[in-house]
Protein backbone atom coordinates (compact mmCIF):
# COMPACT_ATOMS: atom_id res chain seq x y z
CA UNK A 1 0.00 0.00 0.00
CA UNK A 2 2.90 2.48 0.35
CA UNK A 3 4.67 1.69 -2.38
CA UNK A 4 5.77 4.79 -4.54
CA UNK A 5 5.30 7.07 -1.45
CA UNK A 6 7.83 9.01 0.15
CA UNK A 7 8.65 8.48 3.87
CA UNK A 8 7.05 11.53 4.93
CA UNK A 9 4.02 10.24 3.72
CA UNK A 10 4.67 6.85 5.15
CA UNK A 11 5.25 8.48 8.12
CA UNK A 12 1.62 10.63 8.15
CA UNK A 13 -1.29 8.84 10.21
CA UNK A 14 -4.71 9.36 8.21
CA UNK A 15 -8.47 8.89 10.03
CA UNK A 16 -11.43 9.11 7.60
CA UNK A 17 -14.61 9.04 9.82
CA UNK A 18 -17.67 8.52 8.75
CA UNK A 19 -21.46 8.17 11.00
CA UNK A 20 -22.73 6.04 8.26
CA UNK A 21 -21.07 4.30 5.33
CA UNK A 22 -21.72 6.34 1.91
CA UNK A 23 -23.07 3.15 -0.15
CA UNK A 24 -25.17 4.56 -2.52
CA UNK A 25 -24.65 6.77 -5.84
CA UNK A 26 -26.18 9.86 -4.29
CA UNK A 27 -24.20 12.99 -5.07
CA UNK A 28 -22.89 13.42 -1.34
CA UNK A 29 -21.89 9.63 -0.80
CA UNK A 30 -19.92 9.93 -4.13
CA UNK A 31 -18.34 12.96 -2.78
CA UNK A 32 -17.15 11.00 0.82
CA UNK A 33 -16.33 8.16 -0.55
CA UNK A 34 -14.10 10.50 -3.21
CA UNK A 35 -12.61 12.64 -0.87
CA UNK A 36 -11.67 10.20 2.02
CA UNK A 37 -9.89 8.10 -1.00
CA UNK A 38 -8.01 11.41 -1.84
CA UNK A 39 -7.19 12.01 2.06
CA UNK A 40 -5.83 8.48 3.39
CA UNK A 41 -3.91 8.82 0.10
CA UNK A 42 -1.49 11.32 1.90
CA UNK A 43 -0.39 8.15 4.13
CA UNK A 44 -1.21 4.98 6.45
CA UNK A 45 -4.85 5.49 6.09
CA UNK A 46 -7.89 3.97 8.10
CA UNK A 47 -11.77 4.23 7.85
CA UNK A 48 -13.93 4.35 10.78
CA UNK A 49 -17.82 3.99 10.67
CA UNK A 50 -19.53 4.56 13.77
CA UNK A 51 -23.23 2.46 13.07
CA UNK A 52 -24.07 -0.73 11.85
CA UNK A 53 -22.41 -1.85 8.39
CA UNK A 54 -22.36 -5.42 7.68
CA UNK A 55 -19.28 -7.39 6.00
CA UNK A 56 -20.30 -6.91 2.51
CA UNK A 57 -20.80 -3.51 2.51
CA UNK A 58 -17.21 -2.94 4.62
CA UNK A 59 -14.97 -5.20 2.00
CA UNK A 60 -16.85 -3.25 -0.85
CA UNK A 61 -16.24 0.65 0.79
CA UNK A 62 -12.63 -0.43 1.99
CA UNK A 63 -12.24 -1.45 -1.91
CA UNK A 64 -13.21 1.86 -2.88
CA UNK A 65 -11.28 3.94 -0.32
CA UNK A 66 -8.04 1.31 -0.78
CA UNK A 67 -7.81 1.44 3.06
CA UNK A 68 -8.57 -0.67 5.69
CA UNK A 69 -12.36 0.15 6.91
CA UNK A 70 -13.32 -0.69 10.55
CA UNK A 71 -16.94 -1.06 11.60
CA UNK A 72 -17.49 0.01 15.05
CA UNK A 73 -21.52 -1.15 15.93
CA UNK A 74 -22.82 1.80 18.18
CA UNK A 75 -25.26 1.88 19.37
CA UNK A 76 -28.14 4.44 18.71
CA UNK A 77 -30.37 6.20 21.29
CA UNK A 78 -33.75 5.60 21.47
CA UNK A 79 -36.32 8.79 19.44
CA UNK A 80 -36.80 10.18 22.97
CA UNK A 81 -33.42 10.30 23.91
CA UNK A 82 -32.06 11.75 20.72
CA UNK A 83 -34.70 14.57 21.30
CA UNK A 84 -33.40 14.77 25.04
CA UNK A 85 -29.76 15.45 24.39
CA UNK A 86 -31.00 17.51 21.29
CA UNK A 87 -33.01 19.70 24.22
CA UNK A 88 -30.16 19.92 26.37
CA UNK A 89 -27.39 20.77 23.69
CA UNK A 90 -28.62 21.87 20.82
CA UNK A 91 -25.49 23.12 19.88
CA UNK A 92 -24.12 19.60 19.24
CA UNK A 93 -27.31 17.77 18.32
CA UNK A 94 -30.13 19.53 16.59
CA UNK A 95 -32.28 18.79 14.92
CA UNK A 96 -32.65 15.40 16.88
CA UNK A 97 -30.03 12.91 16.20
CA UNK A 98 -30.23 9.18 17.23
CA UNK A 99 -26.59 8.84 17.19
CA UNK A 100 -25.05 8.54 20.26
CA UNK A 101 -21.95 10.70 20.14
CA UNK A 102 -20.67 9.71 23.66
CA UNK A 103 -20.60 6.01 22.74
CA UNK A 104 -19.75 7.02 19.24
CA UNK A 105 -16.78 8.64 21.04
CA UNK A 106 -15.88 5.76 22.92
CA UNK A 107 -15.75 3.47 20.31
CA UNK A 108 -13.12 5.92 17.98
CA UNK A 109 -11.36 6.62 21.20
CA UNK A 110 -10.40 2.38 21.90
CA UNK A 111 -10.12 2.07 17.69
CA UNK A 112 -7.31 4.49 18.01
CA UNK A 113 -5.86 2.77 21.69
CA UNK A 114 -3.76 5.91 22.15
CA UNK A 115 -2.31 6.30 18.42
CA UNK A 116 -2.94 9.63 17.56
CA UNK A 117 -3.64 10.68 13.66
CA UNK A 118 -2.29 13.01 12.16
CA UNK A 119 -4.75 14.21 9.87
CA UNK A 120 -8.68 13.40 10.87
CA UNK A 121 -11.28 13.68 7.79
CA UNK A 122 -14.98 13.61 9.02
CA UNK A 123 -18.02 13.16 6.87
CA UNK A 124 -20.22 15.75 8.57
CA UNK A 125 -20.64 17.36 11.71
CA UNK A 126 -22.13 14.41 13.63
CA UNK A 127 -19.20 12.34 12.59
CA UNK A 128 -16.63 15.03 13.77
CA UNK A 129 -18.51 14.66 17.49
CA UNK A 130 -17.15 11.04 17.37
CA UNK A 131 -13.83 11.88 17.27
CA UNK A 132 -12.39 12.31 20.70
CA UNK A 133 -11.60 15.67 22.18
CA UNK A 134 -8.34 15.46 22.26
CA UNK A 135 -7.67 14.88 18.74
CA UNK A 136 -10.53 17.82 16.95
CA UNK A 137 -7.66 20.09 16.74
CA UNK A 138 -6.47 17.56 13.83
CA UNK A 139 -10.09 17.23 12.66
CA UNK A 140 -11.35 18.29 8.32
CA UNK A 141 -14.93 17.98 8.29
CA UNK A 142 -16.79 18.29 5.18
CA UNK A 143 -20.16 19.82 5.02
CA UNK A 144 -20.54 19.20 1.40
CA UNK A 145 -23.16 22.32 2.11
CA UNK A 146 -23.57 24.40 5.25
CA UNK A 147 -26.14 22.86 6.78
CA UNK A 148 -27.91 26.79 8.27
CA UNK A 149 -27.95 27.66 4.70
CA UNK A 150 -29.83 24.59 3.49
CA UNK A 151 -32.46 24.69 6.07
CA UNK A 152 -32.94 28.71 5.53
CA UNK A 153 -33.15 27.79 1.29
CA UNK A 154 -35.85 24.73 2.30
CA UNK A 155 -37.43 27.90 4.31
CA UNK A 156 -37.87 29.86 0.85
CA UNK A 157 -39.05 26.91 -0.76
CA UNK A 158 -41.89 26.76 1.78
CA UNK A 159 -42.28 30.41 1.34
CA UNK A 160 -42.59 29.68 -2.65
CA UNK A 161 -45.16 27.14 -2.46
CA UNK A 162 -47.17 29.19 -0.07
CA UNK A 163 -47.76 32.07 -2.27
CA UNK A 164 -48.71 29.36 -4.87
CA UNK A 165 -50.58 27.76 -2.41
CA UNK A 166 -49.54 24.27 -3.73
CA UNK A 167 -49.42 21.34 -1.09
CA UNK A 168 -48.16 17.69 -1.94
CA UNK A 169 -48.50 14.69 0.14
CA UNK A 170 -44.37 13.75 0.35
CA UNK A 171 -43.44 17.91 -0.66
CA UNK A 172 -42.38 20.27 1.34
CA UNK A 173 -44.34 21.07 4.71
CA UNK A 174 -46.26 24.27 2.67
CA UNK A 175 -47.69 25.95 6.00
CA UNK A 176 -46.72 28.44 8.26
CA UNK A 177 -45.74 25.58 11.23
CA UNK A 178 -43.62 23.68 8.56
CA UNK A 179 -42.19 27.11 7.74
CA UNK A 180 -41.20 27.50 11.74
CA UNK A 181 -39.85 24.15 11.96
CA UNK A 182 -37.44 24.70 9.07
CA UNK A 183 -36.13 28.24 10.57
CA UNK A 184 -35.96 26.91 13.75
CA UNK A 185 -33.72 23.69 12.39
CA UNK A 186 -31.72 26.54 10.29
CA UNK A 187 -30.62 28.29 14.06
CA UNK A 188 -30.06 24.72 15.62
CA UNK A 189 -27.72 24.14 12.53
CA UNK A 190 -26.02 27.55 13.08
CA UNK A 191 -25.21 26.73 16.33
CA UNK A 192 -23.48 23.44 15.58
CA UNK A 193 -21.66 25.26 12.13
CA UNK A 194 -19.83 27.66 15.34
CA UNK A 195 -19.06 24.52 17.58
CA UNK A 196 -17.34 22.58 14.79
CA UNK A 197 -16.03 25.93 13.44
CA UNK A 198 -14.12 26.47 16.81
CA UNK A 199 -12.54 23.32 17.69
CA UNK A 200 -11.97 21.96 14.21
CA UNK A 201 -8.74 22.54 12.17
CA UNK A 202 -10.53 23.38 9.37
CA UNK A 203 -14.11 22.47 7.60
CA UNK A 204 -14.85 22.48 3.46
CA UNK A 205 -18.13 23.32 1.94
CA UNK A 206 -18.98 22.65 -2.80
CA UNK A 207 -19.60 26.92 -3.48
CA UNK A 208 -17.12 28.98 -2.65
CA UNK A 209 -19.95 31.46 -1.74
CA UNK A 210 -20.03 29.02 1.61
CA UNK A 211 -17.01 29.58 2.79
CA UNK A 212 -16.53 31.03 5.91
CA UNK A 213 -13.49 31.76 7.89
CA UNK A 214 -11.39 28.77 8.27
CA UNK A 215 -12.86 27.20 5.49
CA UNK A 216 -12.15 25.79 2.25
CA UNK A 217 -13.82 25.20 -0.80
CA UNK A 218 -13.45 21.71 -2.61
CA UNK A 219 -15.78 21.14 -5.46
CA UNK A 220 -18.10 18.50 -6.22
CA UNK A 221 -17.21 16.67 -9.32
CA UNK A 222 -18.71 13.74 -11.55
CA UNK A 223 -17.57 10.79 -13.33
CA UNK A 224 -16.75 11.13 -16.82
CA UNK A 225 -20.26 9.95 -18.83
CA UNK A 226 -18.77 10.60 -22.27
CA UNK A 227 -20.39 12.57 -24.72
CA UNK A 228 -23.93 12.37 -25.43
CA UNK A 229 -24.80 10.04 -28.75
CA UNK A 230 -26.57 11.80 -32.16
CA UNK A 231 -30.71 11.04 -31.86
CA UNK A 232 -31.41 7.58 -33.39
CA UNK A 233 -34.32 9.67 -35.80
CA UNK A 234 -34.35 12.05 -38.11
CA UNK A 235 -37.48 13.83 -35.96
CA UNK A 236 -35.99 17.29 -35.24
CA UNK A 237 -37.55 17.76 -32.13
CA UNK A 238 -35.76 19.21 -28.93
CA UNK A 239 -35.76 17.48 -25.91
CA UNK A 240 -35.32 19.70 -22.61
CA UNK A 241 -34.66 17.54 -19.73
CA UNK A 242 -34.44 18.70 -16.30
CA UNK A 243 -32.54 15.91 -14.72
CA UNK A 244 -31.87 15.93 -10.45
CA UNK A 245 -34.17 13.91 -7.45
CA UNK A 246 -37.72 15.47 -7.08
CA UNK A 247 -37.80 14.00 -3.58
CA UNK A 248 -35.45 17.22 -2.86
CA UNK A 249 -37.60 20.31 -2.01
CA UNK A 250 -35.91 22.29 -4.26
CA UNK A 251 -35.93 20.42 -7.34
CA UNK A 252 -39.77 19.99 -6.76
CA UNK A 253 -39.94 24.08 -6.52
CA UNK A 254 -38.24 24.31 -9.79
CA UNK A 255 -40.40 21.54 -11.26
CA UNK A 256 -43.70 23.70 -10.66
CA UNK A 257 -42.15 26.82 -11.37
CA UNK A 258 -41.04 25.64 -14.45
CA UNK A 259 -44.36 23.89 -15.28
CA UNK A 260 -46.61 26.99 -14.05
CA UNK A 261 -44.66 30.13 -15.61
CA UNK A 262 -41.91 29.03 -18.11
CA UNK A 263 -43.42 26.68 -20.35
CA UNK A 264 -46.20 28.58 -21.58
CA UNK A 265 -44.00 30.93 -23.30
CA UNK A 266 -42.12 28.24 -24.36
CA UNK A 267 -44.81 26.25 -25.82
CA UNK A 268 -45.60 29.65 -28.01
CA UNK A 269 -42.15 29.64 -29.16
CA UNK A 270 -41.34 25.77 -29.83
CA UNK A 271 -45.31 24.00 -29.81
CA UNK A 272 -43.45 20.56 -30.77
CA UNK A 273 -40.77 20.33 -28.10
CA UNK A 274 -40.71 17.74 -25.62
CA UNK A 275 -40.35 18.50 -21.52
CA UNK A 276 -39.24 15.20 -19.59
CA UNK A 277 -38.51 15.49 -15.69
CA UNK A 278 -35.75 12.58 -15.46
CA UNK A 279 -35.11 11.39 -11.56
CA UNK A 280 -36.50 9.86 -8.75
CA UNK A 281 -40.02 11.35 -7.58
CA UNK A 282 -42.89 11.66 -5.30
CA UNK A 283 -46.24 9.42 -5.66
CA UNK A 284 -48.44 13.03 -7.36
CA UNK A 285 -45.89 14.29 -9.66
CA UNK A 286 -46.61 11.77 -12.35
CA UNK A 287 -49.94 13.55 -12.72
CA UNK A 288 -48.45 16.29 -12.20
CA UNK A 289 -46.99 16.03 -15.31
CA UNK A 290 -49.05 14.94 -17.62
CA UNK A 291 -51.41 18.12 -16.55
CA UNK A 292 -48.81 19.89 -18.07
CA UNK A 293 -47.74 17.56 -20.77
CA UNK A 294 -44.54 17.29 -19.48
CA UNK A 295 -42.65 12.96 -19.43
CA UNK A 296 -42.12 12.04 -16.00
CA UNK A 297 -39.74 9.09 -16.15
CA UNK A 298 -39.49 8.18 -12.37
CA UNK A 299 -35.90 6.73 -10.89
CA UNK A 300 -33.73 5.99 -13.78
CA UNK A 301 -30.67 3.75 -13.72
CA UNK A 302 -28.75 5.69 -16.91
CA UNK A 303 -29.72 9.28 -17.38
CA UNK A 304 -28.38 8.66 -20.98
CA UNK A 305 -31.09 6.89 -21.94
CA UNK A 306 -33.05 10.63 -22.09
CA UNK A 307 -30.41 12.46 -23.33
CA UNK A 308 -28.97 13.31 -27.24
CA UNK A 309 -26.59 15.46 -28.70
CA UNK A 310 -30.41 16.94 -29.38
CA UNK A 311 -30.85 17.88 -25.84
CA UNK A 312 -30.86 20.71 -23.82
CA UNK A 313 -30.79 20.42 -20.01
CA UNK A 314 -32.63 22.92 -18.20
CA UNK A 315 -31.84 23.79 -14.20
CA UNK A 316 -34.78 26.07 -13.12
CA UNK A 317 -33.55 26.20 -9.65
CA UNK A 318 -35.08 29.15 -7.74
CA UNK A 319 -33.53 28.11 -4.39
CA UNK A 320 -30.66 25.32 -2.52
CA UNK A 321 -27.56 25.18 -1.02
CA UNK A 322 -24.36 24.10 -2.47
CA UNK A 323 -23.50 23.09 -6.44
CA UNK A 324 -26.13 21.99 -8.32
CA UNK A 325 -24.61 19.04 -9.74
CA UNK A 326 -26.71 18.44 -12.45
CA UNK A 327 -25.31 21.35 -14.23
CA UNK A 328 -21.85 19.67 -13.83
CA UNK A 329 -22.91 16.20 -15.24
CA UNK A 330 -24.56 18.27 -18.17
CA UNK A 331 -21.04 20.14 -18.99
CA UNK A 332 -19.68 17.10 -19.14
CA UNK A 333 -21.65 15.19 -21.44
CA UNK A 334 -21.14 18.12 -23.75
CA UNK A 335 -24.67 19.16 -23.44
CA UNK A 336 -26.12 22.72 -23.68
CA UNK A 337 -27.36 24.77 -20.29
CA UNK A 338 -30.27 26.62 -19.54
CA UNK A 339 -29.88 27.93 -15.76
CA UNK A 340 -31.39 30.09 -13.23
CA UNK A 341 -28.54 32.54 -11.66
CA UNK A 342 -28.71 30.16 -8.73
CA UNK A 343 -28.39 27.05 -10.10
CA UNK A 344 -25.22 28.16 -11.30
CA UNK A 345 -24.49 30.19 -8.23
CA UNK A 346 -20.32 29.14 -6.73
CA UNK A 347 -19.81 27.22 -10.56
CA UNK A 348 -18.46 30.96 -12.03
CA UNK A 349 -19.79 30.43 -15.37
CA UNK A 350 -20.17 32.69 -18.02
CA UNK A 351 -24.19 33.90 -19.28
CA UNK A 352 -23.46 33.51 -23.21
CA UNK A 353 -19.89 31.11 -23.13
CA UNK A 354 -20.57 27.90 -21.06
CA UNK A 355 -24.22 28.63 -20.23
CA UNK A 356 -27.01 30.57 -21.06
CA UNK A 357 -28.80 32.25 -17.47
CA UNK A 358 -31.95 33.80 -17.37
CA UNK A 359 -34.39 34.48 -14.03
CA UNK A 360 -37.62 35.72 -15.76
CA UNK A 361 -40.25 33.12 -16.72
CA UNK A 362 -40.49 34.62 -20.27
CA UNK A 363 -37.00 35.30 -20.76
CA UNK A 364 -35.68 31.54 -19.54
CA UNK A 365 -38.28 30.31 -21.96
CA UNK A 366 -36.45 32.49 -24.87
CA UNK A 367 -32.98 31.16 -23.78
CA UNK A 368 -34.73 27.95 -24.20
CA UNK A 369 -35.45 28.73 -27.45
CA UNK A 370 -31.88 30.21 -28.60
CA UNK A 371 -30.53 26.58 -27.33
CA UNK A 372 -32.53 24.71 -29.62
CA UNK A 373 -32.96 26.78 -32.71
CA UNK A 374 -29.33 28.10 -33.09
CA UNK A 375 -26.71 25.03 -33.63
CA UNK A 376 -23.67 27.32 -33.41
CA UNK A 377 -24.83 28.39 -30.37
CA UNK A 378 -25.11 24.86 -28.68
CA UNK A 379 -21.64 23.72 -30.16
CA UNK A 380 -19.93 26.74 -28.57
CA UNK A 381 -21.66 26.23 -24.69
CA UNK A 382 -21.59 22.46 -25.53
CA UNK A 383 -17.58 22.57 -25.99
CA UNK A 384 -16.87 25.41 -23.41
CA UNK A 385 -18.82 23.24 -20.57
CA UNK A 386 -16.77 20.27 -21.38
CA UNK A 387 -13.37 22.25 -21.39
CA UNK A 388 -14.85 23.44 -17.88
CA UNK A 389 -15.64 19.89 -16.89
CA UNK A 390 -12.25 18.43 -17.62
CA UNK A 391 -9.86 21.42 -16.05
CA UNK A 392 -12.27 21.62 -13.05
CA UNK A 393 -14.54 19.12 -12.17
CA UNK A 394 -12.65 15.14 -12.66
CA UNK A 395 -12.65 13.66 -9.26
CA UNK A 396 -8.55 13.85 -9.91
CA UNK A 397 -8.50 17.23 -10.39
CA UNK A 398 -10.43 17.99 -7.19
CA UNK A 399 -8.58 15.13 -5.20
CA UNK A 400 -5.59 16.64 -6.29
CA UNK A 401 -6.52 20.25 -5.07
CA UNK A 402 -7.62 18.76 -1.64
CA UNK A 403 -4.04 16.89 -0.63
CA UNK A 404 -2.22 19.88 -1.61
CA UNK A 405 -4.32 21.78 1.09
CA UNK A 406 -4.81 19.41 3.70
CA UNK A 407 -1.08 19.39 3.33
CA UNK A 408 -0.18 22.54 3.38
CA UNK A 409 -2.89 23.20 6.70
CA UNK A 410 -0.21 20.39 7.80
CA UNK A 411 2.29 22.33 7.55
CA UNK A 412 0.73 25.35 8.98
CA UNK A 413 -0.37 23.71 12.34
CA UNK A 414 3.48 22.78 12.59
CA UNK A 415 5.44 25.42 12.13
């Protein structure tokens, strides 16, 4: 495992900690399982993960990491007792957590038996309060996004679907108590952002218009999909897709916004194009969709199976935290952009060169428009967002940026 390292790196002690282990393909599993890989590549590394994770799953994460992965069992608190210690320190544990962070502590603090890393990586804030106290001053935690900010952008998506007075069975909470319950989980998050923020060497956030002082800002990047395949007919109709998980609040904003205000201007300017929603997705928007005339494909294993060098993806986001990753995925399959300013917001992309940004109903549905109808157009955004993609967002490129800093911070704590 150390072969080809020098002893200085043989000689650094690496901790990746995680509360849960990052199985699935969701953008922020992808992104810890990335990262940590990155991280114990600076030396010896190990991978901790506090709950439950049977053998299967520990051989097949310790294959991706190429590090030894250690499953430590603790136990979780019962729901009243996560709301108890969420009561009587919210700054550590709100909203309500079921982990048990003194056990959680416990077990990290006999893992280690008195070794002390040199370099800690935590997925999260609850994973960083399972590192022992003694050894935080070493700790990187990675909030992918702050969590204050999210909850205060789920509290303008509530906002949103009040005015429109739209309410879905599985949507966001659209009433003035689910409203309150967001802001108050947005001040509970705040709280825990300063805890970390003080005893933590560092913490890194996707946008660079997260970062606070101390932080860091690593991107979120993709896997390479290749470059979308010509249309299989000779039917020159455009397909906008708006690809992402409709289970998020956000993306489920955008979805009716989009549905309500943007695509009746756009059916005026292109009557034969084709809308499809491609992702996972609550039980009503189905219906949803066809009210609007708009394909609703449901989970999908291969978002390539929607997508053609015809396409154009559209990212109507009015409100999130973080990247919006979709736009990343779209660069790199060399496909054309249509983007709110906020669903670009942290990506510093250019309106005109690498995507096309509008905020207006009427005016994204022209942008729309210039996408489909004007092919030099879509070959010059198509090849600038790829260019973008490949000297920006390869999970090389980004793992690269990240052991240069965590090595330099290194340094600085030393000296």
């Amino acid at each position: 495992m150390l072969q080809g390292r020098d002893r200085a790196s043989a000689d650094t002690r690496v901790l990746c900690v995680f509360l849960e282990a990052p199985l699935d393909d969701s953008t922020v599993s992808t992104r810890w399982r990335r990262l940590a890989a990155a991280v114990c590549g600076i030396g010896v590394g190990t991978a901790a993960v506090v709950l439950d994770v049977t053998p299967t799953e520990q051989a097949w994460l310790s294959a991706q990491l190429g590090v030894p992965v250690v499953a430590l069992h603790t136990r979780r608190r019962s729901r009243w007792g996560g709301l108890v210690a969420a009561l009587s320190r919210p700054w550590q544990s709100w909203p309500p957590s079921r982990t048990d962070a003194v056990a959680a502590r416990a077990a990290v603090a006999a893992h280690l038996d008195g070794v002390k890393p040199d370099v800690i990586w935590c997925a999260g804030a609850e994973a960083f309060l399972a590192v022992p106290k003694r050894l935080r001053s070493r700790a990187v935690v990675d909030y992918v996004d702050l969590p204050s900010r999210n909850r205060r952008e789920l509290a303008r998506v509530a906002v949103h679907r009040i005015k429109r007075r739209i309410t879905h069975e599985g949507g966001v909470d659209a009433s003035v108590f689910g409203l309150a319950r967001v802001v108050q989980g947005g001040i509970g998050s705040g709280w825990i952002e300063r805890y970390v923020g003080r005893r933590a060497a560092a913490v890194t956030v996707a946008s660079p218009r997260e970062v606070r002082v101390g932080g860091h800002c690593v991107r979120t990047g993709v896997d390479d999909p290749g470059i979308v395949p010509p249309p299989v007919d000779d039917i020159p109709v455009t397909h906008f897709v708006f690809p992402g998980s409709f289970l998020y609040p956000p993306h489920q904003d955008a979805a009716e916004w989009f549905a309500l205000y943007v695509l009746p201007p756009l059916r005026k300017l292109l009557p034969a194009s084709r809308v499809v929603f491609a992702g996972e997705c609550p039980d009503w928007m189905p219906a949803f969709g066809k009210l609007h005339g708009i394909e609703v494909t449901g989970a999908l294993d291969d978002l390539g199976a929607v997508l053609d060098s015809r396409s154009v993806v559209i990212a109507p986001i009015r409100a999130g935290s973080g990247t919006i990753v979709e736009v990343i995925d779209a660069w790199a399959r060399g496909i054309p952009v249509v983007a709110t300013s906020r669903a670009i917001e942290g990506l510093e992309a250019t309106d005109g060169e690498d995507v096309l940004v509008a905020d207006d109903p009427a005016e994204f549905a022209a942008r729309c428009s210039m996408a489909a109808r004007y092919p030099e157009l879509r070959a010059k955004l198509a090849g600038n967002g790829r260019a973008r993609y490949e000297s920006e967002f390869t999970w090389p490129v980004i793992g690269a940026g990240l052991v240069s800093w965590v090595r330099s911070l290194r340094k600085v704590r030393s000296t």
